[in-house]
Protein backbone atom coordinates (compact mmCIF):
# COMPACT_ATOMS: atom_id res chain seq x y z
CA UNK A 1 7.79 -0.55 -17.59
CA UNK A 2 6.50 -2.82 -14.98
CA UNK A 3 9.03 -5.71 -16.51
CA UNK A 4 12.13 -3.37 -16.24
CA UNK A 5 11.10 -1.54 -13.08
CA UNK A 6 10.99 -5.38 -11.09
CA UNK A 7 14.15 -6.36 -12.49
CA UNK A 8 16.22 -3.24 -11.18
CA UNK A 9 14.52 -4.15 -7.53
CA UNK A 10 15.27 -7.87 -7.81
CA UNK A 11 18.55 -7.06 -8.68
CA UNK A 12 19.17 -4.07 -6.07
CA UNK A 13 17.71 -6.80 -3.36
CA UNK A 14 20.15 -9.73 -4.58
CA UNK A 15 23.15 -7.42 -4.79
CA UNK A 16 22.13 -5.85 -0.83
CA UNK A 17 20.99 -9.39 0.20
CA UNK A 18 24.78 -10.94 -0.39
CA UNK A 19 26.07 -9.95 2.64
CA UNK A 20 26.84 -13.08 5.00
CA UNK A 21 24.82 -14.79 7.44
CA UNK A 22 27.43 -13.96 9.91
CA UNK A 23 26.92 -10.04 9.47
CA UNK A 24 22.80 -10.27 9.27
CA UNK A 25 23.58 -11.85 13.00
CA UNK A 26 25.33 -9.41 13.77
CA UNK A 27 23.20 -6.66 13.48
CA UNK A 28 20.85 -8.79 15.96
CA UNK A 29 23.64 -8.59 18.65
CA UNK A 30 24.22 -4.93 17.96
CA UNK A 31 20.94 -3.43 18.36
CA UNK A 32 18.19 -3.86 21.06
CA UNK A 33 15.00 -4.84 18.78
CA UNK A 34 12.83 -4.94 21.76
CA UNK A 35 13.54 -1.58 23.39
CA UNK A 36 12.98 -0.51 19.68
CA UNK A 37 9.62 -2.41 19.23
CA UNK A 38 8.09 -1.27 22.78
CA UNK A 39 8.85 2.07 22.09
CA UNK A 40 6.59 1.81 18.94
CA UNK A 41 4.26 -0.13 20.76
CA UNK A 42 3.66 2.41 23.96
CA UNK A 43 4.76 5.90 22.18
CA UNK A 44 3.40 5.58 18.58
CA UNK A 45 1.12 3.07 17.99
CA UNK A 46 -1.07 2.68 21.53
CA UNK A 47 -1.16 6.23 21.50
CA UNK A 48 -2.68 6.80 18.17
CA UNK A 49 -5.38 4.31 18.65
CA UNK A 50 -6.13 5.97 21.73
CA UNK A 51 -6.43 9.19 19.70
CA UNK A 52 -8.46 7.51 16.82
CA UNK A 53 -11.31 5.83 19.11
CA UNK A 54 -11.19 9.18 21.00
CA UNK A 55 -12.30 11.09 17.93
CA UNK A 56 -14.55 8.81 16.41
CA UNK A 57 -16.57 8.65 20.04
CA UNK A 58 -16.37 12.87 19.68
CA UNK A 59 -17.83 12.61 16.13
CA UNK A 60 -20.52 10.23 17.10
CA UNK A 61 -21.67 12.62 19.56
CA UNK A 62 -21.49 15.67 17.60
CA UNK A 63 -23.35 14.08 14.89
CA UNK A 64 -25.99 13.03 17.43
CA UNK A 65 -26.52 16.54 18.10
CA UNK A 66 -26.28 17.60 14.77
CA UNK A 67 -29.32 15.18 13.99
CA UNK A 68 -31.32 15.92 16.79
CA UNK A 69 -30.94 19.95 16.91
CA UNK A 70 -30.75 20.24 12.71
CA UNK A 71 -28.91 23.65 12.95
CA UNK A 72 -26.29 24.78 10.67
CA UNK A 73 -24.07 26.00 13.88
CA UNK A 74 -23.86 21.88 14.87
CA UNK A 75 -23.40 21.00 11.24
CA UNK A 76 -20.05 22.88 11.45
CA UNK A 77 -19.11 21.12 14.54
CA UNK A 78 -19.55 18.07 13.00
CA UNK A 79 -18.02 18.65 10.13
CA UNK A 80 -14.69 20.05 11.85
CA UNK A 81 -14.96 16.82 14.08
CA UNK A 82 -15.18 14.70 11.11
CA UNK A 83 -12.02 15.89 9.77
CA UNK A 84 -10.16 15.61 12.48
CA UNK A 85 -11.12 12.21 12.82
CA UNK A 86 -10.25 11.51 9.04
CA UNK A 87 -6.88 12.67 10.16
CA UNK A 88 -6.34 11.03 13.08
CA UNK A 89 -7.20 7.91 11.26
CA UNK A 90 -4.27 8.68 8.57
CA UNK A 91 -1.46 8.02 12.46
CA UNK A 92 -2.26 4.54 12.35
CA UNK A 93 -3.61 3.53 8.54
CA UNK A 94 -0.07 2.01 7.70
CA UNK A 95 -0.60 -0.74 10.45
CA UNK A 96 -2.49 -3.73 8.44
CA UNK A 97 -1.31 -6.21 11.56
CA UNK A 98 -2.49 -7.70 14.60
CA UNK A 99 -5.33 -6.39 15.95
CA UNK A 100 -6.18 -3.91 12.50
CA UNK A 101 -5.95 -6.82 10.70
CA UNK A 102 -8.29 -8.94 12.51
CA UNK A 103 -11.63 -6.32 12.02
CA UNK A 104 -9.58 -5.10 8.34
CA UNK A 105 -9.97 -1.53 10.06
CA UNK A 106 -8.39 -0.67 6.92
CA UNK A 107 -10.65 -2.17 4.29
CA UNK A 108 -13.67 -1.13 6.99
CA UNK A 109 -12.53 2.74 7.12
CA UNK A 110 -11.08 3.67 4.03
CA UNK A 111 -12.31 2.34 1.12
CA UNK A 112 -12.11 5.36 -1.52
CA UNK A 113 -13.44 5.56 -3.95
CA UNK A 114 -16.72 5.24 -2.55
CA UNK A 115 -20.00 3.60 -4.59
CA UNK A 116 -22.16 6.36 -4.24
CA UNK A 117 -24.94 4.67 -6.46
CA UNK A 118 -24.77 1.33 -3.99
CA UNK A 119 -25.10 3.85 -0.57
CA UNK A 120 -28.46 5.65 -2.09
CA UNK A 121 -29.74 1.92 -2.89
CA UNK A 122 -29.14 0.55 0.56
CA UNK A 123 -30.68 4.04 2.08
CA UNK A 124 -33.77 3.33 -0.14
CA UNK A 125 -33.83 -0.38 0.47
CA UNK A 126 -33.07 0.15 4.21
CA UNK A 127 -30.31 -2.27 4.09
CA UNK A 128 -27.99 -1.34 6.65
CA UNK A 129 -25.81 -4.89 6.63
CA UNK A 130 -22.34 -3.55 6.07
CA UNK A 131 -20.50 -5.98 7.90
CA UNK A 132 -19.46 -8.16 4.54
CA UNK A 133 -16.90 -7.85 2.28
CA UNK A 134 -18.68 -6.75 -0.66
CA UNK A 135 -19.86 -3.27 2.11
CA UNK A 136 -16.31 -1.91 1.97
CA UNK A 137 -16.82 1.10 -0.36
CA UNK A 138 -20.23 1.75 1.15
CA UNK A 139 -18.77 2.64 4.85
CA UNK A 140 -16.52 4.29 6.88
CA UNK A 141 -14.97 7.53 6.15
CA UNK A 142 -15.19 7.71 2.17
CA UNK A 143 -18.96 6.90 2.88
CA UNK A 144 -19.32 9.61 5.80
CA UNK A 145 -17.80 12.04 2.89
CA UNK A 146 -20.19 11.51 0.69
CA UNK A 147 -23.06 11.71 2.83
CA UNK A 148 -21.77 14.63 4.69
CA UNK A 149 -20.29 17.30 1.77
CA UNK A 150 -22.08 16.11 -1.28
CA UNK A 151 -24.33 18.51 -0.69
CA UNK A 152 -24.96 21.94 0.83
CA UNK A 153 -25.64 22.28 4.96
CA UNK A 154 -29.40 23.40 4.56
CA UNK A 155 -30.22 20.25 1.60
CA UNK A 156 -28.48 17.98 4.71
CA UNK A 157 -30.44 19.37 7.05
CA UNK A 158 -33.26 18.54 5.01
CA UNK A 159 -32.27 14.97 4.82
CA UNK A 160 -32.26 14.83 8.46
CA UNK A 161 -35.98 14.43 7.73
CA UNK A 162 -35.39 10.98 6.06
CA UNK A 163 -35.48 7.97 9.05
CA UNK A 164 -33.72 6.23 6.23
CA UNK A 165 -30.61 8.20 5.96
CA UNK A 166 -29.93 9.37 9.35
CA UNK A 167 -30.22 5.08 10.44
CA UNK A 168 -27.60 4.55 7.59
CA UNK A 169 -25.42 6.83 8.99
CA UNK A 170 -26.18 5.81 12.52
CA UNK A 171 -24.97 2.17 11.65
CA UNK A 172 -21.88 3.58 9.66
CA UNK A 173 -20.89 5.58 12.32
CA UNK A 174 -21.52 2.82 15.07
CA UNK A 175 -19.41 0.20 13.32
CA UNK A 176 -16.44 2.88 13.23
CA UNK A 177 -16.85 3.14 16.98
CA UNK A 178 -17.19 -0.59 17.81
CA UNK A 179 -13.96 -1.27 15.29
CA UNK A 180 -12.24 1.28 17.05
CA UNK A 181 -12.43 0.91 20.15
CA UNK A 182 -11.76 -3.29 19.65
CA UNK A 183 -8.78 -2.88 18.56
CA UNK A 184 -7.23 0.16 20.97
CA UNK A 185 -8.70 -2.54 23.77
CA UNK A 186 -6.35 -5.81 22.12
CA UNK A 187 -3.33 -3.28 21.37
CA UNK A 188 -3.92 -2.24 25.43
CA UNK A 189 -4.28 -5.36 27.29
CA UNK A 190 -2.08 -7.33 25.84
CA UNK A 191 -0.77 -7.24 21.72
CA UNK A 192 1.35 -3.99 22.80
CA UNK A 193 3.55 -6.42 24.80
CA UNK A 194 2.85 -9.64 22.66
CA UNK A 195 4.64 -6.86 19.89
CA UNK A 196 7.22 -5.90 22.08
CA UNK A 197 8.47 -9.44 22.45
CA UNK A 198 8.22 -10.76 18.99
CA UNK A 199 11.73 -9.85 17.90
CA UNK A 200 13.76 -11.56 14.92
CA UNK A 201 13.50 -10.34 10.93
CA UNK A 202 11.99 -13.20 9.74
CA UNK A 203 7.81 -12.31 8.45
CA UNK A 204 6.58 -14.07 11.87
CA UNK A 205 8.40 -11.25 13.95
CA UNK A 206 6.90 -7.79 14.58
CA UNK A 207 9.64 -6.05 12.77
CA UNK A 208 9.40 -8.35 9.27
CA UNK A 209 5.36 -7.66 9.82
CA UNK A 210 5.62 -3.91 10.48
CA UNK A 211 7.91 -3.43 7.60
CA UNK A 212 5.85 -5.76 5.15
CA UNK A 213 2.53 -3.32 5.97
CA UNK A 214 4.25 -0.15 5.90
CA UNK A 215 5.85 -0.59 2.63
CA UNK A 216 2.56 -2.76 1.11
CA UNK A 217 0.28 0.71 2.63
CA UNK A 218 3.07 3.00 1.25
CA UNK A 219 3.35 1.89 -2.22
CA UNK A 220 -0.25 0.69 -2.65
CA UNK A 221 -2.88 3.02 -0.54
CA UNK A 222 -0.91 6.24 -0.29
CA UNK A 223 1.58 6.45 -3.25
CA UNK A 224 -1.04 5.22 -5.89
CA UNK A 225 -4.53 5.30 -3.87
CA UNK A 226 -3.48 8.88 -2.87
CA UNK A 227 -2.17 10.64 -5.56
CA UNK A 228 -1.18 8.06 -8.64
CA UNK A 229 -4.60 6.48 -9.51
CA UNK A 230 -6.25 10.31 -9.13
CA UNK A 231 -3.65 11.70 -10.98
CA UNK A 232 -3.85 9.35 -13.76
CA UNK A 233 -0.45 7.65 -13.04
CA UNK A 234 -2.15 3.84 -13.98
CA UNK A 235 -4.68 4.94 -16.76
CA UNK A 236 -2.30 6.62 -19.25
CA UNK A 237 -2.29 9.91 -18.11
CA UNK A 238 -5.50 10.50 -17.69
CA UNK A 239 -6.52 12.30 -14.87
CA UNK A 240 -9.19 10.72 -12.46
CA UNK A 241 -9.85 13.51 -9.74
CA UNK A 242 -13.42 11.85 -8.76
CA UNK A 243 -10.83 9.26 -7.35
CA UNK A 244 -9.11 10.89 -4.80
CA UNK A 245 -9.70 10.07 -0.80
CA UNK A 246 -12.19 13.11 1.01
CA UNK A 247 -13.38 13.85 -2.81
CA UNK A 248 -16.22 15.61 -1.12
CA UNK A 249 -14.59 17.41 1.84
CA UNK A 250 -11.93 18.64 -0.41
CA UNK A 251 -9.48 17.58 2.32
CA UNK A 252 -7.28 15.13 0.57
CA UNK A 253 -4.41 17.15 0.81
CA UNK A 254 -4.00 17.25 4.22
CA UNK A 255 -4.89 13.95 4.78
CA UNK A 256 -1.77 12.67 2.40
CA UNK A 257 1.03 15.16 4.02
CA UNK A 258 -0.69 14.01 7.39
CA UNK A 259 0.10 10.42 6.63
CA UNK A 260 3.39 11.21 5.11
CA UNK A 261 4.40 12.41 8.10
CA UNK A 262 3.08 10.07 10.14
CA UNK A 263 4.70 7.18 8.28
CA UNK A 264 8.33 9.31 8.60
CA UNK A 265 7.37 9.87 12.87
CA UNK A 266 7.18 6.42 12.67
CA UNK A 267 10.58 5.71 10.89
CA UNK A 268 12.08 7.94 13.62
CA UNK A 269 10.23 6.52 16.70
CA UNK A 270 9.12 9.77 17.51
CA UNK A 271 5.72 9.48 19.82
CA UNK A 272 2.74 12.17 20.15
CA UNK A 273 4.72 13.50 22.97
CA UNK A 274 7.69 14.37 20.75
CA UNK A 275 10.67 12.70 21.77
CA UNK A 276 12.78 10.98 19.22
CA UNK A 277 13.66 7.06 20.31
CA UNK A 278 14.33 3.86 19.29
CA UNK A 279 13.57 2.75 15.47
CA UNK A 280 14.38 1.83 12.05
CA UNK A 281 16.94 5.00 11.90
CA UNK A 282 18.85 4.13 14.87
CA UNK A 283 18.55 0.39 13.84
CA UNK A 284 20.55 1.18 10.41
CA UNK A 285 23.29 3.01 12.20
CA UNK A 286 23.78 0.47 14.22
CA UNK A 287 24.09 -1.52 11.15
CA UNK A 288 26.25 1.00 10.02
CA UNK A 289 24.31 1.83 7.76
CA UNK A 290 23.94 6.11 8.45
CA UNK A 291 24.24 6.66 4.75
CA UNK A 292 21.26 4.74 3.62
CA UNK A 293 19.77 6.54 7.05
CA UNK A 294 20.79 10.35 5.62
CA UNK A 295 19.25 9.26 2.51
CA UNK A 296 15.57 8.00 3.43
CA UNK A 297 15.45 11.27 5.99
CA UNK A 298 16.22 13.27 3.14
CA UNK A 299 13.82 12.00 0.70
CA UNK A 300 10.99 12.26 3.66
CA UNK A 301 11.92 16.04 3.39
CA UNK A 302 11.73 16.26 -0.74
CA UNK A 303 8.77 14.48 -1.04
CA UNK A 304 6.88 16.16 1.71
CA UNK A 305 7.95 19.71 0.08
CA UNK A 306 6.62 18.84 -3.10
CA UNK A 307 3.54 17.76 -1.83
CA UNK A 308 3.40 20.97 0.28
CA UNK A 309 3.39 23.01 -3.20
CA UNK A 310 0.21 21.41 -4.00
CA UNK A 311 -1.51 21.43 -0.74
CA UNK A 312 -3.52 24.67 -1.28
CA UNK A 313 -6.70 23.66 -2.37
CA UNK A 314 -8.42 20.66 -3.24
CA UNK A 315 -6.06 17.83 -4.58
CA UNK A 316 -8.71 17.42 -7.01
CA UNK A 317 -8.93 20.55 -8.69
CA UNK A 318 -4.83 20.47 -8.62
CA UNK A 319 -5.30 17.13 -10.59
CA UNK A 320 -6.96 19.10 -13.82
CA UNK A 321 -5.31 22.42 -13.61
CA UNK A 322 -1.80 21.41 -12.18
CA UNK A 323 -1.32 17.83 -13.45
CA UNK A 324 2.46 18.27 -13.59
CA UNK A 325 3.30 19.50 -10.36
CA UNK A 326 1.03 16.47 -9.02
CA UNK A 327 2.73 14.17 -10.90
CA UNK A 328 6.42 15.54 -9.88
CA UNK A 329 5.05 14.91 -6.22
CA UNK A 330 4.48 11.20 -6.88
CA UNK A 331 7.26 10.59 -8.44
CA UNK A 332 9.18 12.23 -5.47
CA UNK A 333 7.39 9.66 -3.65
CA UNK A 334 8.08 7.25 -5.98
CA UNK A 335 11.91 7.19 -4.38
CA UNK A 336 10.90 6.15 -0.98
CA UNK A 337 9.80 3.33 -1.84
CA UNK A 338 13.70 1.67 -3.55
CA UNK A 339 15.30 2.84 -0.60
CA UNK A 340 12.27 1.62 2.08
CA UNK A 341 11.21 -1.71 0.16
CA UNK A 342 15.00 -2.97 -1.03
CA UNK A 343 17.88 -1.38 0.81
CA UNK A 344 16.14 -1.02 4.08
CA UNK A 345 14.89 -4.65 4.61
CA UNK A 346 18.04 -5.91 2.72
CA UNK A 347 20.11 -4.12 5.01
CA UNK A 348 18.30 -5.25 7.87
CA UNK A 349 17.32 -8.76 7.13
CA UNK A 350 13.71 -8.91 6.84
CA UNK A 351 12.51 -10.24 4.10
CA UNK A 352 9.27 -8.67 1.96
CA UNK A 353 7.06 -11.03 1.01
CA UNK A 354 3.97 -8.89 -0.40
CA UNK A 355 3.54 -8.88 -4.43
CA UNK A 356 3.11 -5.41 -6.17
CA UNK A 357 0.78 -6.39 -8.42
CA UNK A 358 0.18 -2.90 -9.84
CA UNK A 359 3.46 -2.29 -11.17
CA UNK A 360 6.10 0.22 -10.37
């Protein structure tokens, strides 16, 4: 499958990629890439960093409490506070570049599934090193699930007790903070206009970058780390619920339609405040290219309605007793990603130079 599925895309991309040199240039001279890129910049991305170091600062503190007071009233807070977070986190996930990339915020705060048995060792051991590579699945907000919801409020509570756990959680929660806020502080002083300025399609300029990590997060974190490893999409059809992301929380639906819709927001260039401006859309009509536009808006809207049928719930238990309707969902995902990855960066220019090496 993997053989036949790479051909079709290598052929799709050759047959969109024939256009002349002369008409890639002109799409250039068309279309203002910077106005395009700052908006990004200021309305969507700087924004939702904000937002995410916000939250993360507001879940620190609420778990301080929590610890200190060891009432089931501040474990709710908490908990609430935690989600948002988690979701908050899913507005910016996509960006594996500049700043991100330098502290792997995404390696750092979502590793899923997490190693469960490794976290109870380093509790025990009192290791609480997770600054190396080999730490990934025992931090961030996998980890914080775990810790948080695999039990009931009172047996936390009683944890609480344990110096042990509550200075793991302490350090995971501290590193979150400190990665956070580093890079909302580059993004603000100066990569938001370092971004802006870095026009072009080639993989040095912002636009081949964004459009390599949002179709390498797309295709590899949320349509397979989401829903088609759980779901049993890569191990012949056998489901693997104890894989999804929030396992514990239960909240792995909303944090997949979240970032769905983040991921389409950012497509549109529409920022927290709402307003619809410059991006990829209105960089395809100017490439006269409003059919291919019509078509990627339209699959945003099927795939996020069949992922809305299985939202009630956790995305876990709809992996055992609903396999089929999870399984239409990824495969109505599965469509973004030929008209995103090959006629959108053919269209455009840029070039994708990531490997799939899961298969398709």
């Amino acid at each position: 499958m993997k053989k036949y599925s790479s051909l079709i895309y290598l052929c799709i991309a050759l047959a969109f990629v024939s256009c002349t040199d002369d008409e890639k240039d002109s799409l250039g001279d068309n279309f203002d890439q910077s106005a395009m890129l700052t908006n990004l910049a200021q309305n969507v991305f700087l924004p939702n960093y904000e937002a995410l170091e916000e939250e993360v600062i507001t879940l620190q503190a609420d778990w301080n409490t929590f610890k200190s007071s060891k009432v089931a009233s501040d474990f709710t807070k908490m908990s609430e506070q935690f989600k948002t977070a988690y979701t908050t986190y899913q507005s910016i996930n996509y960006l594996d570049l500049g700043p991100a990339a330098n502290v792997a915020l995404r390696n750092n705060f979502n590793t899923f599934p997490t190693d469960t048995t490794q976290i109870n060792s380093n509790i025990q051991s009192e290791n609480y090193n997770i600054n190396t590579l080999s730490s990934y699945p025992q931090k961030g907000f996998p980890a914080l699930d775990y810790l948080f919801f695999s039990t009931s409020p009172n047996q936390l509570i009683n944890k609480l007790n344990d110096a042990n756990f509550v200075a793991y959680i302490d350090a995971l929660i501290n590193d979150m903070v400190l990665s956070a806020a580093t890079v909302y502080n580059d993004w603000n002083t100066n990569y938001a206009a370092t971004f802006s300025q870095k026009t072009g399609s080639d993989i040095g300029s912002s636009l081949g970058m964004l459009t390599n990590t949002w179709n390498q997060h797309y295709e590899r974190n949320f349509r397979d780390g989401k829903i088609g490893i759980p779901v049993g999409i890569r191990s012949l059809g056998l489901p693997l619920p104890e894989k999804t992301e929030a396992y514990f929380s239960g909240i792995s639906s909303d944090l997949v339609i979240k970032n769905l819709e983040e991921m389409e927001k950012m497509y549109l260039g529409v920022g927290n405040d709402g307003i619809n401006r410059s991006s990829f859309d209105d960089y395809l009509l100017s490439a006269e290219a409003a059919e291919l536009d019509n078509r990627i808006k339209n699959q945003f809207l099927v795939a996020k309605t069949a992922l809305n049928k299985i939202k009630s719930g956790r995305l876990s238990d709809q992996i055992v007793n609903n396999q089929s309707e999870v399984e239409a969902a990824y495969f109505e995902l599965q469509k973004l990603i030929l008209l995103i990855k090959v006629e959108l960066p053919s269209r455009l220019g840029i070039l994708i130079t990531y490997q799939d090496n899961d298969g398709d």
